[in-house]
C-alpha atoms as a PDB file:
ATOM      1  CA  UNK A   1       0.000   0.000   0.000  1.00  0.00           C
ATOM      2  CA  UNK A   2       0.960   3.205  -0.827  1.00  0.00           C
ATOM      3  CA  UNK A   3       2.005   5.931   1.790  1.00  0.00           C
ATOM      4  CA  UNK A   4      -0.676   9.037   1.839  1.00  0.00           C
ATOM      5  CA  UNK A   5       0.415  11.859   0.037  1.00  0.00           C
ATOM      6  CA  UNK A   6       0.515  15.214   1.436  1.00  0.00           C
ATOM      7  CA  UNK A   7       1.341  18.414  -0.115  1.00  0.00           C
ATOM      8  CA  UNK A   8       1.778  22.042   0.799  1.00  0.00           C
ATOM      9  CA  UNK A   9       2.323  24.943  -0.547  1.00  0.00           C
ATOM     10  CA  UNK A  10       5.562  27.356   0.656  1.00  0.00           C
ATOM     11  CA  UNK A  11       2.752  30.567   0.313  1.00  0.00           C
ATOM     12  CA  UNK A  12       0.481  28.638   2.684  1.00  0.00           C
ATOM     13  CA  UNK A  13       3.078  28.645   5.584  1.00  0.00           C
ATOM     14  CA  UNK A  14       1.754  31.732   7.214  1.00  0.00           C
ATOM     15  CA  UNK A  15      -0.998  29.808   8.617  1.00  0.00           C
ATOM     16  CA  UNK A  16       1.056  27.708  10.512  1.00  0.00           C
ATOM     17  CA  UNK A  17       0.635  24.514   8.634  1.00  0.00           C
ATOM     18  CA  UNK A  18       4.712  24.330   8.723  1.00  0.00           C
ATOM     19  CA  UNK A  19       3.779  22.566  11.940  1.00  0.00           C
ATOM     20  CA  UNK A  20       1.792  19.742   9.894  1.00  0.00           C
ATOM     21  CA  UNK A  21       4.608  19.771   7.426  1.00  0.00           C
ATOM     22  CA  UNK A  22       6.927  18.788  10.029  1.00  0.00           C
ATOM     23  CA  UNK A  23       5.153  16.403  11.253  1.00  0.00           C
ATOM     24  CA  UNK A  24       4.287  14.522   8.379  1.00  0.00           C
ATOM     25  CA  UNK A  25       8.086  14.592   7.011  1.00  0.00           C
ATOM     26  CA  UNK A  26       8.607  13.125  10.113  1.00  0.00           C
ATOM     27  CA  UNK A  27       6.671   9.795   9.778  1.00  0.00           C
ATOM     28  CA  UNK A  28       7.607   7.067   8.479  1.00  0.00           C
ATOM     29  CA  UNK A  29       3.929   6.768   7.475  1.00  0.00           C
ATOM     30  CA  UNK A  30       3.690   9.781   5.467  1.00  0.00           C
ATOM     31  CA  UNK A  31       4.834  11.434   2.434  1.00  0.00           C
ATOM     32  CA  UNK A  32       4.653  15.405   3.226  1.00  0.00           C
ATOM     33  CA  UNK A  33       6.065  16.965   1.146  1.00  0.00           C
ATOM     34  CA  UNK A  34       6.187  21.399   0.846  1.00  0.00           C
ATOM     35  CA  UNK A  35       6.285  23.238  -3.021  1.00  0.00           C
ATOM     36  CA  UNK A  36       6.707  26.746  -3.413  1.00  0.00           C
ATOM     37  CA  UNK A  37       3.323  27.016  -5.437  1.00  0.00           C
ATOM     38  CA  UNK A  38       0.331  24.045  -5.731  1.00  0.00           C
ATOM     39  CA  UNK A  39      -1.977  26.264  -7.913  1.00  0.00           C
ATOM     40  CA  UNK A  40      -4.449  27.317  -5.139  1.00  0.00           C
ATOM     41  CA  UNK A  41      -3.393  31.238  -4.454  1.00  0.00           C
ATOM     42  CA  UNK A  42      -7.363  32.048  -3.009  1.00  0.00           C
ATOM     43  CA  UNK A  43      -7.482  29.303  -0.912  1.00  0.00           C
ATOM     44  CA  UNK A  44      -3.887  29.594   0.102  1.00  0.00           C
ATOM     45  CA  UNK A  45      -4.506  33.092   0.845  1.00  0.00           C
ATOM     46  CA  UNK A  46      -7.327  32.896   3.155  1.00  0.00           C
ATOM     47  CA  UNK A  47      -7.616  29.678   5.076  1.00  0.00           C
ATOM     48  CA  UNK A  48      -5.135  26.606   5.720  1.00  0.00           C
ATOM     49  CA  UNK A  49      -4.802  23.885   3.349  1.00  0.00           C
ATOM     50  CA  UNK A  50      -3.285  20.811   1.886  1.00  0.00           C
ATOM     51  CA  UNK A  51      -3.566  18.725  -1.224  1.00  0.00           C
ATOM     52  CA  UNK A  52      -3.785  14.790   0.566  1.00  0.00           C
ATOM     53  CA  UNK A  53      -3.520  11.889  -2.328  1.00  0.00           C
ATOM     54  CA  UNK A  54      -4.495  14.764  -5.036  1.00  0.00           C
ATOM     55  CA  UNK A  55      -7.644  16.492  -3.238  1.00  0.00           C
ATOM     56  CA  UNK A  56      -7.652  19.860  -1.851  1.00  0.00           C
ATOM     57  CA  UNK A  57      -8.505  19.789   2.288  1.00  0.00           C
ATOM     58  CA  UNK A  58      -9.101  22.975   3.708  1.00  0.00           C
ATOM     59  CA  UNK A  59     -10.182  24.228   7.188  1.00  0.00           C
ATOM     60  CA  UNK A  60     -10.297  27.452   9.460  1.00  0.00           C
ATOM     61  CA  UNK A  61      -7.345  26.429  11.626  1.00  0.00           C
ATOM     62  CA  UNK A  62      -3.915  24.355  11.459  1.00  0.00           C
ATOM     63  CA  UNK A  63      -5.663  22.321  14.364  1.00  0.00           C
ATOM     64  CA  UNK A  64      -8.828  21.272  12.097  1.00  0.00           C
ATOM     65  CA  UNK A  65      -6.969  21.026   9.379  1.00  0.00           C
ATOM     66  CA  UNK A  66      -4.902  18.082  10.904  1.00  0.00           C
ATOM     67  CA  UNK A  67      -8.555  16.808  12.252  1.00  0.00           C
ATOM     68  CA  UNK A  68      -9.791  17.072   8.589  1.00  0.00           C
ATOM     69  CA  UNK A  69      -6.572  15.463   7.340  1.00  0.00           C
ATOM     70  CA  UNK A  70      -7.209  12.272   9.586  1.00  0.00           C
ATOM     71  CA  UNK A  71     -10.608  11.856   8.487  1.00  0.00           C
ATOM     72  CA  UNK A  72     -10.428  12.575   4.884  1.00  0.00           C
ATOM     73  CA  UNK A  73      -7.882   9.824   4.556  1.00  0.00           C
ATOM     74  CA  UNK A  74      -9.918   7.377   7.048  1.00  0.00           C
ATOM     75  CA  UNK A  75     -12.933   8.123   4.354  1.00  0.00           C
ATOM     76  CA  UNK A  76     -10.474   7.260   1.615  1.00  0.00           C
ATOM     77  CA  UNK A  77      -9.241   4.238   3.074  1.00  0.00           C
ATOM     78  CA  UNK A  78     -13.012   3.046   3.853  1.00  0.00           C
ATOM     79  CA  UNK A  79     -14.260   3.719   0.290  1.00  0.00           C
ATOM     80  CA  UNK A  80     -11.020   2.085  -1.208  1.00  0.00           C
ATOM     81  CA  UNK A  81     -12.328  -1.317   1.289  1.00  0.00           C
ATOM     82  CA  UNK A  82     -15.879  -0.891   0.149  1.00  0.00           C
ATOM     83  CA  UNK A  83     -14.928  -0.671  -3.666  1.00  0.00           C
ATOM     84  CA  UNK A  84     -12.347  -3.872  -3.335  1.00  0.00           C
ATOM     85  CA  UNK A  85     -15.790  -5.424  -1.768  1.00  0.00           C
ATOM     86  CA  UNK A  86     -17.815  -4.437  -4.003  1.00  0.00           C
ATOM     87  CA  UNK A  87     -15.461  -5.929  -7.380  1.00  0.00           C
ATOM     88  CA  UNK A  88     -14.824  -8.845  -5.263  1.00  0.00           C
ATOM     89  CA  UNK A  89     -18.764 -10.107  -5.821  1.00  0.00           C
ATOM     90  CA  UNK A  90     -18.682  -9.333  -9.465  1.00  0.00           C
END
């Protein structure tokens, strides 16, 4: 299985999410990775975000966007299980 993917944006930093960053670089688990520009200059203006596995996540604070993180990639993982189920009975 592939590790999550999850990207932010250099511009973005003045939120705070630097303290994600860090911790995702840090885990073994995760793939963080920072780039000076991902493309989303209103969003990455106004609130904190991230791109995780290729979808924009975005929340009011660095603390809800690491809640919104966690849960976005629990919902991924349960849909992946529930697809595999679902092409297992065809």
């Amino acid at each position: 299985m592939m590790k999550p993917m999850i990207e932010f944006c250099a511009g973005n930093m003045h939120h705070g999410t630097e303290k994600l960053l860090d911790k995702y670089e840090a885990d073994d688990d995760f793939e963080g990775i920072e780039y000076g520009c991902l493309g989303n200059c209103g969003e990455c203006y106004l609130k904190p975000f991230a791109l995780v596995n290729g979808s924009v996540v975005v929340a009011d604070s660095v603390e809800e966007l690491e809640l919104k993180i966690e849960q976005f990639l629990i919902d991924e993982e349960e849909n992946m299980a529930a697809l595999e189920k679902l092409l297992d009975t065809m």
